[in-house]
C-alpha atoms as a PDB file:
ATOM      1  CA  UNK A   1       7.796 -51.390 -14.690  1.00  0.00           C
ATOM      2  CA  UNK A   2       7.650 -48.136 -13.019  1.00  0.00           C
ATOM      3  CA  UNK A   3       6.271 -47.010  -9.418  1.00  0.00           C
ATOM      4  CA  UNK A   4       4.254 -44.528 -10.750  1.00  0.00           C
ATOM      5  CA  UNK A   5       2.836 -47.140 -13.851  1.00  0.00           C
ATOM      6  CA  UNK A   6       2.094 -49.512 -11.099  1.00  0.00           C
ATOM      7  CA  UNK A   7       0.117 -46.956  -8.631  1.00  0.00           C
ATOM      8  CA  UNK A   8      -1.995 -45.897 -11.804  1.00  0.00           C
ATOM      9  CA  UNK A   9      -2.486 -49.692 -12.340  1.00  0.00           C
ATOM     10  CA  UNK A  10      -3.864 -50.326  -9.063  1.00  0.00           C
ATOM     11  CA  UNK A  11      -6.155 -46.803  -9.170  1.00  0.00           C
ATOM     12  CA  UNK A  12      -7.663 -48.471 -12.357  1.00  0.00           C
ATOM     13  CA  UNK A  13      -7.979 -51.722 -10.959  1.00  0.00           C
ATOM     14  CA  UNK A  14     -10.317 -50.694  -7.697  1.00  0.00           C
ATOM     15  CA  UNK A  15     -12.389 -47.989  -9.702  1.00  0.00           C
ATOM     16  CA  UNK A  16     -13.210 -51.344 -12.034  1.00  0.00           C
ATOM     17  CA  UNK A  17     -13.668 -53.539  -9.151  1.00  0.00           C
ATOM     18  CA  UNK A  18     -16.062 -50.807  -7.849  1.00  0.00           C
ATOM     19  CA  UNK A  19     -17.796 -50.753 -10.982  1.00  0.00           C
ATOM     20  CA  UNK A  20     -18.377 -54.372 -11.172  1.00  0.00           C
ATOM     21  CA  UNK A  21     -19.440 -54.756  -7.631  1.00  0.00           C
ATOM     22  CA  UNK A  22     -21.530 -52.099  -8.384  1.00  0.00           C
ATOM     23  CA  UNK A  23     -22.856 -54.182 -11.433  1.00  0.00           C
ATOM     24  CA  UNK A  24     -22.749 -57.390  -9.265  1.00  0.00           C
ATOM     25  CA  UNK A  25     -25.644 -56.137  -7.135  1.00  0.00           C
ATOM     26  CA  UNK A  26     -27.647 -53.721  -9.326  1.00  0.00           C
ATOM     27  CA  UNK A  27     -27.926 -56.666 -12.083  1.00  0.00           C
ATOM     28  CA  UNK A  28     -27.144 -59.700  -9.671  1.00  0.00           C
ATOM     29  CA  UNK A  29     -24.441 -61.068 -11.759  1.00  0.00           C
ATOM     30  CA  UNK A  30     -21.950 -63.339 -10.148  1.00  0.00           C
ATOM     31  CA  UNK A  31     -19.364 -62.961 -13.199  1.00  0.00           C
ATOM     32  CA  UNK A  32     -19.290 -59.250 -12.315  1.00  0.00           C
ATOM     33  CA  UNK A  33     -18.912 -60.034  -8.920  1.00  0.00           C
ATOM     34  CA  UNK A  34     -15.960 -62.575  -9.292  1.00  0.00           C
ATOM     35  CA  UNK A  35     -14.607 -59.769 -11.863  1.00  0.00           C
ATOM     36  CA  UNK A  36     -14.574 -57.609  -9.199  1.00  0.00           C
ATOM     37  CA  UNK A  37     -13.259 -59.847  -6.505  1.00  0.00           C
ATOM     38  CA  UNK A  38     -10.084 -60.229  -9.633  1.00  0.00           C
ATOM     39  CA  UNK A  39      -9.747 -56.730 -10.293  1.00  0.00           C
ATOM     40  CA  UNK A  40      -9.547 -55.894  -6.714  1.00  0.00           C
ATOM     41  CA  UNK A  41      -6.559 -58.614  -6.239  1.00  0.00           C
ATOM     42  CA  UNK A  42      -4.767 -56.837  -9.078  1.00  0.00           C
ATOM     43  CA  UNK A  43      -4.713 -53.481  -7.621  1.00  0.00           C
ATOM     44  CA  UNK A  44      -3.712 -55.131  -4.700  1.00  0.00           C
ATOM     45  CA  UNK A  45      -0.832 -56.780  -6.175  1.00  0.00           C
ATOM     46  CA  UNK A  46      -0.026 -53.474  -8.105  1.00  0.00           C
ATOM     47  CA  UNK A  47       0.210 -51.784  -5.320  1.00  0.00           C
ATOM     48  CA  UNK A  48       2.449 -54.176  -3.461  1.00  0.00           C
ATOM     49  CA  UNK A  49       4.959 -54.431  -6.692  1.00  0.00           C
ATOM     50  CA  UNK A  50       4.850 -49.994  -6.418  1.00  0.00           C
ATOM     51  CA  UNK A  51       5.602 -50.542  -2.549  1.00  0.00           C
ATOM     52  CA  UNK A  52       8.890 -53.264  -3.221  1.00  0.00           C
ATOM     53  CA  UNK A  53      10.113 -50.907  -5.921  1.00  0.00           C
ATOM     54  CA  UNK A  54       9.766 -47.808  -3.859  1.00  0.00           C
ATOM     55  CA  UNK A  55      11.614 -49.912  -1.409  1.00  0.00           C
ATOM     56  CA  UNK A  56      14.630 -51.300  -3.885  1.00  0.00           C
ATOM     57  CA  UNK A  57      14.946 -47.789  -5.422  1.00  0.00           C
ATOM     58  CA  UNK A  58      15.503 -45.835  -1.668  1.00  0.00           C
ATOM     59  CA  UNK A  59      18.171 -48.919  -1.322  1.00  0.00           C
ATOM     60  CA  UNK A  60      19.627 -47.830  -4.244  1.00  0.00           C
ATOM     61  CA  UNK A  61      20.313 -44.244  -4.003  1.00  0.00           C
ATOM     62  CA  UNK A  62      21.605 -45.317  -0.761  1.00  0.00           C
ATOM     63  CA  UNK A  63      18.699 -44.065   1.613  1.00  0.00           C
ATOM     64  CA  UNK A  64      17.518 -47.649   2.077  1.00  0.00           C
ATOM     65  CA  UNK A  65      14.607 -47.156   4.149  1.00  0.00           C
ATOM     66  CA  UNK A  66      10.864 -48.733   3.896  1.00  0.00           C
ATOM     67  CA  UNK A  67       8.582 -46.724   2.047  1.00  0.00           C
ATOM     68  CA  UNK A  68       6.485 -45.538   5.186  1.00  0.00           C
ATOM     69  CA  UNK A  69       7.936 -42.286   6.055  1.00  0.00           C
ATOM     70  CA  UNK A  70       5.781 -39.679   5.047  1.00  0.00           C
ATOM     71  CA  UNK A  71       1.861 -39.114   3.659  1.00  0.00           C
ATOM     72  CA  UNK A  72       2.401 -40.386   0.123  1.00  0.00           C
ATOM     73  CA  UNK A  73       3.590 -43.347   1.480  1.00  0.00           C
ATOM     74  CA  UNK A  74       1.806 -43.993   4.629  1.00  0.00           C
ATOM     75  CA  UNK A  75      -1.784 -43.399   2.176  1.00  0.00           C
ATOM     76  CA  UNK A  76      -0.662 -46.093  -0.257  1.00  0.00           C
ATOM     77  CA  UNK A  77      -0.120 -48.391   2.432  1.00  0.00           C
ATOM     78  CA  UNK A  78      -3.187 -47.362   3.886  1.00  0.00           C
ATOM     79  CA  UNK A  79      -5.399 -48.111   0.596  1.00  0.00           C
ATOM     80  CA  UNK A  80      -3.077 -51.405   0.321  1.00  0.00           C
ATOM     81  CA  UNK A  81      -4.119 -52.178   3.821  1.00  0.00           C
ATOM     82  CA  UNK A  82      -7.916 -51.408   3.364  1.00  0.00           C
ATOM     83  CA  UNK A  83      -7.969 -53.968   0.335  1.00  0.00           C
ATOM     84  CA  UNK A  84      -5.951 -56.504   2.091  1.00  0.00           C
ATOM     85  CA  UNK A  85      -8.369 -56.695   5.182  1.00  0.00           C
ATOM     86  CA  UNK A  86     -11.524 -56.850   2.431  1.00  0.00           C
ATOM     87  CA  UNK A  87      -9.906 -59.861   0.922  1.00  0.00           C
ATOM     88  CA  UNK A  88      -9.053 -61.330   3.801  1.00  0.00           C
ATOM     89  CA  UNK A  89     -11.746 -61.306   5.790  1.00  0.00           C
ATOM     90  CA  UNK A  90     -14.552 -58.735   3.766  1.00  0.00           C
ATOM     91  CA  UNK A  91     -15.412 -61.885   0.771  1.00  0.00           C
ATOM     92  CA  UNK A  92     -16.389 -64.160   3.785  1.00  0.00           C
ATOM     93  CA  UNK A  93     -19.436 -62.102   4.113  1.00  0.00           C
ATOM     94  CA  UNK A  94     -20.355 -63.669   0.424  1.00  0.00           C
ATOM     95  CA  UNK A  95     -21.703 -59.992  -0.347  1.00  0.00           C
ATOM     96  CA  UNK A  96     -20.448 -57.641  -2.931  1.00  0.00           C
ATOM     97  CA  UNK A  97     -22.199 -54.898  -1.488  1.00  0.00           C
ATOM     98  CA  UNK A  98     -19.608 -54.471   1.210  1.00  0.00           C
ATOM     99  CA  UNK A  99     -17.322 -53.908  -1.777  1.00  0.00           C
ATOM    100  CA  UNK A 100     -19.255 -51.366  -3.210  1.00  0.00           C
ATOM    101  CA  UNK A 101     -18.864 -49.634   0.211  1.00  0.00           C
ATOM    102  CA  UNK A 102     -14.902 -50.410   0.392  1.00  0.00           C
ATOM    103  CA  UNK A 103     -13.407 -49.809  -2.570  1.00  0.00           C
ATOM    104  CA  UNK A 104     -14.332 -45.875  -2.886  1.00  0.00           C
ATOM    105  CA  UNK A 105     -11.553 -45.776   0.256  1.00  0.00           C
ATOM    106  CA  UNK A 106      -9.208 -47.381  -1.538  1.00  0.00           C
ATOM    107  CA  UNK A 107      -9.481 -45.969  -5.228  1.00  0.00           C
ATOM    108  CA  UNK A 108     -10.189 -42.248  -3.698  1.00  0.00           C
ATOM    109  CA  UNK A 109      -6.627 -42.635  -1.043  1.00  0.00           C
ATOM    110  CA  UNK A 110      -4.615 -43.717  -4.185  1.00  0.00           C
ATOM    111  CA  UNK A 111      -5.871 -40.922  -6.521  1.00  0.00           C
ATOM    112  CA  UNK A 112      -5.308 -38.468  -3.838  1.00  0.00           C
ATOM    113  CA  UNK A 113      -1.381 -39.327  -3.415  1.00  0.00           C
ATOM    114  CA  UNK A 114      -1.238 -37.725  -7.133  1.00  0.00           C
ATOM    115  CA  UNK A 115      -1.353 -34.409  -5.164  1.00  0.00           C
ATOM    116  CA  UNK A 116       1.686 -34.998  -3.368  1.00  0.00           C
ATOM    117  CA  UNK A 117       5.648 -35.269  -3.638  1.00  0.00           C
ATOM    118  CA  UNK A 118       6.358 -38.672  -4.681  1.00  0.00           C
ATOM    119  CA  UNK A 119      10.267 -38.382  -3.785  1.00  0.00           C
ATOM    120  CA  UNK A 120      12.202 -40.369  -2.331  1.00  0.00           C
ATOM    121  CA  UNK A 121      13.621 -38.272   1.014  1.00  0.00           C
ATOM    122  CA  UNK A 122      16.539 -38.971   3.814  1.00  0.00           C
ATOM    123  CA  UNK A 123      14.572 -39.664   6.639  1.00  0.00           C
ATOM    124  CA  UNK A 124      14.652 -36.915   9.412  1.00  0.00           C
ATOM    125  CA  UNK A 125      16.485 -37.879  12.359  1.00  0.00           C
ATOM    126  CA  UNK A 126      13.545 -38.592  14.006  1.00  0.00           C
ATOM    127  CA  UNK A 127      12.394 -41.185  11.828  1.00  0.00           C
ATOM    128  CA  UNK A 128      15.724 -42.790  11.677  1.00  0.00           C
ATOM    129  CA  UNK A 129      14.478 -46.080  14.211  1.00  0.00           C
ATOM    130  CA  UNK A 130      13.751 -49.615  13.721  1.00  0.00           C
ATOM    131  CA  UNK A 131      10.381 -48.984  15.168  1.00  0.00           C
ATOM    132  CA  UNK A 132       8.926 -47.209  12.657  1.00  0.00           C
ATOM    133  CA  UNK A 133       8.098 -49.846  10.489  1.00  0.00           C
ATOM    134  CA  UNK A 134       6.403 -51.813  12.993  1.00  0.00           C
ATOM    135  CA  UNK A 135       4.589 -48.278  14.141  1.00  0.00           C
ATOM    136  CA  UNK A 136       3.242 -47.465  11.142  1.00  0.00           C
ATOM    137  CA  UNK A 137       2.224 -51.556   9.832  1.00  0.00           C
ATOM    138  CA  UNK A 138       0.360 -52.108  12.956  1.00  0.00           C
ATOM    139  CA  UNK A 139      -1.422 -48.864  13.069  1.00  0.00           C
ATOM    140  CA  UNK A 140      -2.568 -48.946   9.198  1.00  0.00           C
ATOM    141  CA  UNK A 141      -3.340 -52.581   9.100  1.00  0.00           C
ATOM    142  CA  UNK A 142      -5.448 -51.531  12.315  1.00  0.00           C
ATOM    143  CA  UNK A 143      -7.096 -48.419  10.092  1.00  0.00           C
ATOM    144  CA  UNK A 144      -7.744 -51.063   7.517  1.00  0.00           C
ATOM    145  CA  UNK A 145      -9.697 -53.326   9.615  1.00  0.00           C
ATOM    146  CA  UNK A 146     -11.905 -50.733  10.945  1.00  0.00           C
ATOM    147  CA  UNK A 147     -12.450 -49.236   7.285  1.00  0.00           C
ATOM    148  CA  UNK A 148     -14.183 -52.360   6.425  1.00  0.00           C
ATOM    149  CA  UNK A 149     -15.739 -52.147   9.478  1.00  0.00           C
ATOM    150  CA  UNK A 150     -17.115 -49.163   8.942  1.00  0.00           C
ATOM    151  CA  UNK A 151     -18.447 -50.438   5.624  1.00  0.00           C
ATOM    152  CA  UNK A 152     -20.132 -53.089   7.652  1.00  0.00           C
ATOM    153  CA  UNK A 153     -21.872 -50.317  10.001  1.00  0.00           C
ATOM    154  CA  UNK A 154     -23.155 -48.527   6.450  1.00  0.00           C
ATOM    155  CA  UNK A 155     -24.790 -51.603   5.271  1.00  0.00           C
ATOM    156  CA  UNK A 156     -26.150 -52.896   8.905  1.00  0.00           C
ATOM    157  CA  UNK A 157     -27.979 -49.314   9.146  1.00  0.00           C
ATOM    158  CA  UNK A 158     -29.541 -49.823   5.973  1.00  0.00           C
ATOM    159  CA  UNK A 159     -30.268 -53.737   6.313  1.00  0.00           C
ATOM    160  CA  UNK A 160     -31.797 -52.950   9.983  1.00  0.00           C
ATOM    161  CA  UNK A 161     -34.063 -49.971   8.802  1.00  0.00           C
ATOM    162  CA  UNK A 162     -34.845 -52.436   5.692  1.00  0.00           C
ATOM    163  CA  UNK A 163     -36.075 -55.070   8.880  1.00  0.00           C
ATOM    164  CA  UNK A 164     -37.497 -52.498  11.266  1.00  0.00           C
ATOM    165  CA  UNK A 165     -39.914 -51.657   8.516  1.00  0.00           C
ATOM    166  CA  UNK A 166     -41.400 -55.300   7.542  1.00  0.00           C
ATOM    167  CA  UNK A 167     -42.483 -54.377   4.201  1.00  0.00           C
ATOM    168  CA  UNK A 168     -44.597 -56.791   2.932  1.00  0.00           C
ATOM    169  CA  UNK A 169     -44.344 -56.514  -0.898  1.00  0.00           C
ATOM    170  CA  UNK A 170     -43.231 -58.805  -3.614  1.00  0.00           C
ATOM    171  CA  UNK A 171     -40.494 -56.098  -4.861  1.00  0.00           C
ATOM    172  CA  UNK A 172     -37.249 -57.150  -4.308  1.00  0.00           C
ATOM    173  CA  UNK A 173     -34.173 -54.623  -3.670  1.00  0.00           C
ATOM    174  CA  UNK A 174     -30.321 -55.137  -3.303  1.00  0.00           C
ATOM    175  CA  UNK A 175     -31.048 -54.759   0.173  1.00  0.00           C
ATOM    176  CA  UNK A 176     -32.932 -57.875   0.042  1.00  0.00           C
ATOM    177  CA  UNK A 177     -29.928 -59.520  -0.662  1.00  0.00           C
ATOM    178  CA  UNK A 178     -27.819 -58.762   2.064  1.00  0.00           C
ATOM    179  CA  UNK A 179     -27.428 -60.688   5.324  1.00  0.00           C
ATOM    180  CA  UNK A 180     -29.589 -60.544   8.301  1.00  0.00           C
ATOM    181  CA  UNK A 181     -28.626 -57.310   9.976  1.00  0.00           C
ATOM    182  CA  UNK A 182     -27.612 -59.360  13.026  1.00  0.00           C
ATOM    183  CA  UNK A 183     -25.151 -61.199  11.056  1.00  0.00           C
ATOM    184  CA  UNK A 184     -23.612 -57.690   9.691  1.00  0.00           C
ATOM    185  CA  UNK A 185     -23.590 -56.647  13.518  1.00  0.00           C
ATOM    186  CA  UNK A 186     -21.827 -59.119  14.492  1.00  0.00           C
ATOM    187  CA  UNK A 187     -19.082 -59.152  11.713  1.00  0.00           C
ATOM    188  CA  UNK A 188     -18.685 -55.625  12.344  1.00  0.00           C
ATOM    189  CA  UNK A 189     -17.653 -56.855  15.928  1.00  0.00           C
ATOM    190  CA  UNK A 190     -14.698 -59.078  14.558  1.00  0.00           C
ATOM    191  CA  UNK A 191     -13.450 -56.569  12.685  1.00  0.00           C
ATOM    192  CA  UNK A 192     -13.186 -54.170  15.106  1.00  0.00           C
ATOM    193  CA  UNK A 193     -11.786 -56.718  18.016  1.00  0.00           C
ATOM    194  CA  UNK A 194      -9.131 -57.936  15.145  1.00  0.00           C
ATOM    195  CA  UNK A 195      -8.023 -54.315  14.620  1.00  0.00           C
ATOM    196  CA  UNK A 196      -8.146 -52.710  18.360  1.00  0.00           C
ATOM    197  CA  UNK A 197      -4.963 -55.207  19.128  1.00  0.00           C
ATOM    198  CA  UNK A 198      -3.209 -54.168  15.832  1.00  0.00           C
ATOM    199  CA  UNK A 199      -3.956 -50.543  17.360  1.00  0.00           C
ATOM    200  CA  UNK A 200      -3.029 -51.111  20.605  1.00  0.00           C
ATOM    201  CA  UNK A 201       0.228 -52.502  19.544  1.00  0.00           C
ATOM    202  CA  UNK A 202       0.702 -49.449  17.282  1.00  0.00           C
ATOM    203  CA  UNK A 203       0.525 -46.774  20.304  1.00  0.00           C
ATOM    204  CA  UNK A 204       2.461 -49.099  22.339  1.00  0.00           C
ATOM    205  CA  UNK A 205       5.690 -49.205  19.532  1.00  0.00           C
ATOM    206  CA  UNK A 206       5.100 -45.790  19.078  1.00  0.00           C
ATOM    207  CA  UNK A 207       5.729 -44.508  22.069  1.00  0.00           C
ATOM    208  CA  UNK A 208       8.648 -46.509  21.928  1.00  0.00           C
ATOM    209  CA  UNK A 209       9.698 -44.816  18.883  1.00  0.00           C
ATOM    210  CA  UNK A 210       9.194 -41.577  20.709  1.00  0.00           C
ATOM    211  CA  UNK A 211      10.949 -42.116  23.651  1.00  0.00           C
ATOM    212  CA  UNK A 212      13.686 -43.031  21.347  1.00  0.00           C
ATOM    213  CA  UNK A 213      13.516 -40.142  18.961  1.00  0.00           C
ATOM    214  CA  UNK A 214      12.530 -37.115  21.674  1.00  0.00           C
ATOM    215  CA  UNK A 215      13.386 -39.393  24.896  1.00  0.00           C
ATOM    216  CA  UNK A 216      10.243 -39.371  26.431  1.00  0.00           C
ATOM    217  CA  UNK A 217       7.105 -42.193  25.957  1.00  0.00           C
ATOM    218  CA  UNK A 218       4.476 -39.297  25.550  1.00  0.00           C
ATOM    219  CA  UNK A 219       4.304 -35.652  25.126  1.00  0.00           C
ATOM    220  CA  UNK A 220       0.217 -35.164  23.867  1.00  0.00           C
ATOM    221  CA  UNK A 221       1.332 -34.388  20.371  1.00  0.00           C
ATOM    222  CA  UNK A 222      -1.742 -33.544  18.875  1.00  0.00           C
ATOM    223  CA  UNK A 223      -1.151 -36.741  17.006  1.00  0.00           C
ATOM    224  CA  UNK A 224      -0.967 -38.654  20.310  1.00  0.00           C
ATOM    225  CA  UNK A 225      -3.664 -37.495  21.689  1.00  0.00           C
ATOM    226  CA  UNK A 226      -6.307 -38.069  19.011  1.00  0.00           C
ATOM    227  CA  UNK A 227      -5.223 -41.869  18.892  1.00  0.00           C
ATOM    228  CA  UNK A 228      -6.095 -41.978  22.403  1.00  0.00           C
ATOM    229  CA  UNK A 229      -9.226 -41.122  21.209  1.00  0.00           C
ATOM    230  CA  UNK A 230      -9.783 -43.100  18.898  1.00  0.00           C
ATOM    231  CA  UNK A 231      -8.260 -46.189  20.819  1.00  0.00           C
ATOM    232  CA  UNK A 232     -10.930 -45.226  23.943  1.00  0.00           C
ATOM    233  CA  UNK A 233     -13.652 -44.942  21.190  1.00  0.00           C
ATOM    234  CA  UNK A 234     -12.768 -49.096  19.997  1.00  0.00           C
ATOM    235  CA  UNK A 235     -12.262 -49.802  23.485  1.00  0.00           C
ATOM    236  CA  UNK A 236     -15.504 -48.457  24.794  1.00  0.00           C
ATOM    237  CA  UNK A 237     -17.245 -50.301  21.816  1.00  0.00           C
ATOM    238  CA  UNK A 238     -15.791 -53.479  23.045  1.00  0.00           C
ATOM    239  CA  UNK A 239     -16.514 -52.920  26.336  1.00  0.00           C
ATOM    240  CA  UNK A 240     -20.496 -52.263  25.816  1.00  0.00           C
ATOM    241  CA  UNK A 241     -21.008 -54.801  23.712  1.00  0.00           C
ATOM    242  CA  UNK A 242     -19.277 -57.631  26.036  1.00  0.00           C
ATOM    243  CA  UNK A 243     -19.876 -56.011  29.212  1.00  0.00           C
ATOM    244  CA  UNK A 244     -23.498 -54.585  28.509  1.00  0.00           C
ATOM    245  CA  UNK A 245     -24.588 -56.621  25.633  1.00  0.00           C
ATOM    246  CA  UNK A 246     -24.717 -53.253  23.211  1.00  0.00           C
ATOM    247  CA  UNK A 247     -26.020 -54.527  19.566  1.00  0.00           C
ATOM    248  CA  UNK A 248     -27.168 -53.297  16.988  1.00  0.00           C
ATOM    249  CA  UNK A 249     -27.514 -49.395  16.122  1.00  0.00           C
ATOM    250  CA  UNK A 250     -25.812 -48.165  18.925  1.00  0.00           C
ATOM    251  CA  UNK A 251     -22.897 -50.272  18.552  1.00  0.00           C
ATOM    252  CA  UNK A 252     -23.051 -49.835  14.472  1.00  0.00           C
ATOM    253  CA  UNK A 253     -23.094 -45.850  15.082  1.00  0.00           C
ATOM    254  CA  UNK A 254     -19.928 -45.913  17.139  1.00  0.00           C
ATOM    255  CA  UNK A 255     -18.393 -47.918  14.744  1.00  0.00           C
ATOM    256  CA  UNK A 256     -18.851 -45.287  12.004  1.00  0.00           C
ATOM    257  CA  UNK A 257     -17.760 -42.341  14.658  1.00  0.00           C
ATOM    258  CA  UNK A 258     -14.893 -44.203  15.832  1.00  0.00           C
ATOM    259  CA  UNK A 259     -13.383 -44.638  11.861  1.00  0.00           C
ATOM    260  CA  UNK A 260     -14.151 -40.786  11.148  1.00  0.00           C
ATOM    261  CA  UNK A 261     -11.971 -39.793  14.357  1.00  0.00           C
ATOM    262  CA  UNK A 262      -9.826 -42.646  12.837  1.00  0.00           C
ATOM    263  CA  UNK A 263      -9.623 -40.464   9.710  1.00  0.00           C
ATOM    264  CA  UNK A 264      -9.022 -37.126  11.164  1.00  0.00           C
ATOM    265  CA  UNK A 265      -6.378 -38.895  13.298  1.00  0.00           C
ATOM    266  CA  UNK A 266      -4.829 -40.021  10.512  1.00  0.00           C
ATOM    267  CA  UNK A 267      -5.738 -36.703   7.802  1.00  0.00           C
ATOM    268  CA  UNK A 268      -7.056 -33.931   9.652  1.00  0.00           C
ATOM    269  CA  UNK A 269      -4.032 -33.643  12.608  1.00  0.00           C
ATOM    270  CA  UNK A 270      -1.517 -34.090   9.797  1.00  0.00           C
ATOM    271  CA  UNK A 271      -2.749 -31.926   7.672  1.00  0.00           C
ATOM    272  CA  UNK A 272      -4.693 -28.884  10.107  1.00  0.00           C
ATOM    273  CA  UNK A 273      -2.773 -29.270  13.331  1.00  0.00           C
ATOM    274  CA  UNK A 274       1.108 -28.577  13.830  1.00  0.00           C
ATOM    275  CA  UNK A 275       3.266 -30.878  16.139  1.00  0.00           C
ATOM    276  CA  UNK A 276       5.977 -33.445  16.484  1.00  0.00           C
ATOM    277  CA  UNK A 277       4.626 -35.887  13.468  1.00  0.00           C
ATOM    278  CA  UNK A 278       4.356 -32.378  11.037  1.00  0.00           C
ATOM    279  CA  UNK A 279       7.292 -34.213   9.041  1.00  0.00           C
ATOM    280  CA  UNK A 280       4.583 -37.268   8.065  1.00  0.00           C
ATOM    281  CA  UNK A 281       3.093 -34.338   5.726  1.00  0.00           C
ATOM    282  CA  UNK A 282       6.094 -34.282   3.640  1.00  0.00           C
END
């Protein structure tokens, strides 16, 4: 099977799972919710069968590198990443609605790639180091974690505004249905103190790779310099919330700033700002 069947596979799969999750709490079905839960595992195996044969195939023409060198690759390991964490760690919240908030990441980063080159390149000289593939896995599985995150914050806004209110009235709403807004608050925490590690470690290798590549640790590359930012946005959420007790919206708001800077880190200084990671737009 081809790269390109199995990418299409996998954009498929996570608009269905969508759909069903989106059925799942509309209609409160639990088939279309374990439908979902399927269809999202099958993307997520699609994707990792595109990723090995993107990986065999550069072997073959005798480039042999892993398929993380540039944004076509780097966003299908993202999307692959997003789903991973959601599996992982997203179905322990036993609510599909989370889903419904996750899976537009994933479905919309794989049908973007269908804008881009999809060829396999020599890598550039700079990105000829063993550290790139730990660089670019830590940092992404990072991004993944606080995409779900993020997803978390969405739903504990709603769920706490559902609360603040106390409405007393026998209708029923999907937001009925989701946990306490204390319980998303606090799962937004894990998330975020499993992927500021995963982060850290991914500045740390890469300026590791950079010192190797342009012999120095940093230069505040554009690209540099916003994942400072976004590592002192995690950090400062981790350090109100266990040094001043920050809950709730305060801490759910930073949450959702801190994953769009993660986002323009990631899109925005690749694609509107020039500097030494320009290549990752090829």
């Amino acid at each position: 099977m081809k790269e390109t069947t199995l990418i299409s596979i996998s954009l498929f799969a996570y608009i269905g799972s969508w759909a069903f999750y989106l059925a799942c709490v509309t209609f409160r079905g639990r088939i279309a919710g374990s439908l979902g839960d399927l269809m999202a595992l099958a993307g997520l195996l699609a994707q990792a069968g595109a990723l090995v044969l993107r990986w065999v195939e550069s072997h073959r023409i005798g480039i042999g590198h892993a398929p993380l060198s540039n944004l076509y690759e780097s966003m299908v390991f993202f999307s692959f990443a997003v789903v991973l964490i959601y599996l992982l760690v997203g179905l322990k919240l036993r609510n599909r609605l989370l889903g419904v908030c996750v899976m537009p990441i994933a479905f919309l980063t794989i049908a973007s790639t269908s804008l881009m080159k999809r060829d396999i390149q020599p890598l550039v000289p700079a990105l000829q180091s063993n550290w790139l593939t730990a660089h670019v896995i830590t940092c992404f599985l990072g991004y993944g974690a606080f995409a779900v995150a993020f997803g978390a914050s969405i739903l504990y806004m709603v769920k706490s505004g559902r609360e603040s209110r106390h409405l007393d009235t026998n209708e029923t709403t999907f937001v009925d249905a989701l946990p306490r807004a204390a319980v998303l608050d606090e799962f937004t925490y894990r998330l975020i103190a499993f992927g500021f590690p995963l982060l850290t470690l991914g500045i740390i290798t890469g300026a590791a790779w950079a010192n190797t590549a342009w012999g120095t640790y940093w230069s505040w590359d554009p690209k540099e310099t916003w994942s400072l930012i976004v590592w002192l946005i995690y950090a400062a959420y981790l350090h109100a919330r266990l040094a001043r007790g920050w809950r709730g919206k305060k801490s759910a708001l930073l949450s959702i700033i801190g994953f769009c800077a993660t986002l323009f880190c990631y899109l925005g200084v690749n694609l509107l700002l020039s500097g030494l990671h320009s290549y990752a737009t090829g």
